[in-house]
Protein backbone atom coordinates (compact mmCIF):
# COMPACT_ATOMS: atom_id res chain seq x y z
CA UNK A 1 6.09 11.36 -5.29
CA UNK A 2 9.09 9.20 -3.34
CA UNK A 3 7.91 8.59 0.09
CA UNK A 4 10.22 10.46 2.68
CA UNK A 5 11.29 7.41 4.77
CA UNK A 6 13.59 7.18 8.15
CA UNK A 7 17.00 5.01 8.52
CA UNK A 8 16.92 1.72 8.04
CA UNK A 9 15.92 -0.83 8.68
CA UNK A 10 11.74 -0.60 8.29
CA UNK A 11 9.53 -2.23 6.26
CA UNK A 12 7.79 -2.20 2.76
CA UNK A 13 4.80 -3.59 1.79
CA UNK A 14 4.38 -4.10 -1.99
CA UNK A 15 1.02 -4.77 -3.42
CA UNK A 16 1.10 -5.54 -7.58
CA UNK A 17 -2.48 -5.37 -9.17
CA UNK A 18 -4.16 -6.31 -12.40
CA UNK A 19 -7.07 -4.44 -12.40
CA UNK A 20 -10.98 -5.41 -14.04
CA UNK A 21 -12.34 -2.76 -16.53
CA UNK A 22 -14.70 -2.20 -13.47
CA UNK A 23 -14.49 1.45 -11.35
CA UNK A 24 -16.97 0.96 -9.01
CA UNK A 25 -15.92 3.49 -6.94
CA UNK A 26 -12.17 2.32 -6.71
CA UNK A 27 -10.56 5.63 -6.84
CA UNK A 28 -12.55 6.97 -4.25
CA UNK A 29 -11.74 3.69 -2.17
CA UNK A 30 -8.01 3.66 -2.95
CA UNK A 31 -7.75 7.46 -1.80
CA UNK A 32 -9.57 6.60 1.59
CA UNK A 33 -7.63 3.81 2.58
CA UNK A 34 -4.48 6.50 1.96
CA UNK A 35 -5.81 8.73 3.78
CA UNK A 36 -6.63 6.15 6.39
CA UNK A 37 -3.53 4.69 6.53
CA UNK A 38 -1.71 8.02 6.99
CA UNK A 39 -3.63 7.86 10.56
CA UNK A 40 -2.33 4.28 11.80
CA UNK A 41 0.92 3.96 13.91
CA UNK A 42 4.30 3.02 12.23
CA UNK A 43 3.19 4.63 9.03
CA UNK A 44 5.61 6.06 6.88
CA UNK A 45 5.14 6.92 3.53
CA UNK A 46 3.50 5.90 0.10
CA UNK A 47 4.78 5.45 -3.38
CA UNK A 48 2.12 4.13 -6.26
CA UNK A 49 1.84 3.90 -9.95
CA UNK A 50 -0.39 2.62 -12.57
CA UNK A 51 0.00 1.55 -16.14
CA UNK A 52 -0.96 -1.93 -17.11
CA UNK A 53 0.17 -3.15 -13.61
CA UNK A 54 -0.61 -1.31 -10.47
CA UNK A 55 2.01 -1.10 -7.93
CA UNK A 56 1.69 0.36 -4.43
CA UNK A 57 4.37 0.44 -2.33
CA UNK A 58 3.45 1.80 1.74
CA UNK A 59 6.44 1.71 4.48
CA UNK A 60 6.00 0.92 7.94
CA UNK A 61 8.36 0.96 11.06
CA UNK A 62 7.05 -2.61 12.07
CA UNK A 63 5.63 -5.62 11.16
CA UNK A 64 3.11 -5.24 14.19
CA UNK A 65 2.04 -2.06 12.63
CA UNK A 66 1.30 -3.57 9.38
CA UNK A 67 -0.76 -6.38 11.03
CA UNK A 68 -2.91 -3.70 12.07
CA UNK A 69 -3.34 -2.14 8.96
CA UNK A 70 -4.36 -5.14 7.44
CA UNK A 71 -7.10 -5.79 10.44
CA UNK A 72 -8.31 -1.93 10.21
CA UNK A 73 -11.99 -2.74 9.55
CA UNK A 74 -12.16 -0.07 6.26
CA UNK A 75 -9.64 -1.88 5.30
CA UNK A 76 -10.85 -4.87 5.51
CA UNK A 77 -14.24 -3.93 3.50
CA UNK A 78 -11.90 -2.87 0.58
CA UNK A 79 -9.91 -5.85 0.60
CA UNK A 80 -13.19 -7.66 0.43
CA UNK A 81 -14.50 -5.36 -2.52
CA UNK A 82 -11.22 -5.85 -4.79
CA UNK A 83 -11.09 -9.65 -4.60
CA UNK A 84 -14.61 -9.62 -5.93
CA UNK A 85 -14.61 -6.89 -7.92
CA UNK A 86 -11.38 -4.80 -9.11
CA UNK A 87 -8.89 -7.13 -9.17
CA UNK A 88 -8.27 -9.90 -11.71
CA UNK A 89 -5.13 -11.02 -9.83
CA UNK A 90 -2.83 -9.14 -7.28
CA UNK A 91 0.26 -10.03 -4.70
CA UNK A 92 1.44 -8.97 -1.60
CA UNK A 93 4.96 -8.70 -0.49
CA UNK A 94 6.58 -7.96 2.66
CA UNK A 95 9.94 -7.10 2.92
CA UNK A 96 12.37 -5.62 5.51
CA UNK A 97 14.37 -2.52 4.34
CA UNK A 98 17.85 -2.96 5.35
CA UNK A 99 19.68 -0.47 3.24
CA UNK A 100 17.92 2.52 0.91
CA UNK A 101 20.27 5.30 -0.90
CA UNK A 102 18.41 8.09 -3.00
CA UNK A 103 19.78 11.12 -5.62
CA UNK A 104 18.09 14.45 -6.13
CA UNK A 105 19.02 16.54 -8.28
């Protein structure tokens, strides 16, 4: 699904994964934290996808809200649990939207 996101500018946060062959409950982590991160202020929308590289993009009205997404104590705990255990390597990018243009047909 294409997130539904408000005039420019905002912000993206884009987090690129290579994951271990270990679960260990990731799914059911990864679905939380979206679910949790629907709840915090300056949220705005989610995009992800998965093939040999995971990519998760999340939008946010503010770089202030973002800092407190990435201090949300859940949060925290599964940042923890995919350094040391589903993640071989990942990177985080923050970026300021200045212009977006969409087609649907």
């Amino acid at each position: 699904m294409i997130a539904e996101t408000p005039p420019t500018p905002y912000y993206a946060v884009i987090f690129t994964s290579l994951r271990t062959p270990n679960d260990n409950g990731y799914n059911d982590t990864a679905s939380k934290m979206e679910d949790l991160a629907k709840t915090m202020d300056g949220y705005l929308g989610i995009e992800s996808a998965r093939e040999d590289v995971g990519i998760t993009v999340s939008y946010w009205s503010s770089l202030e809200c973002i800092r407190a997404w990435k201090q949300k104590s859940e949060h925290l705990e599964a940042q923890q649990k995919g350094r040391f255990e589903w993640y071989s390597k990942y990177k985080v990018r923050i970026c300021k939207v200045e212009r977006d243009y969409g087609f649907t047909l």
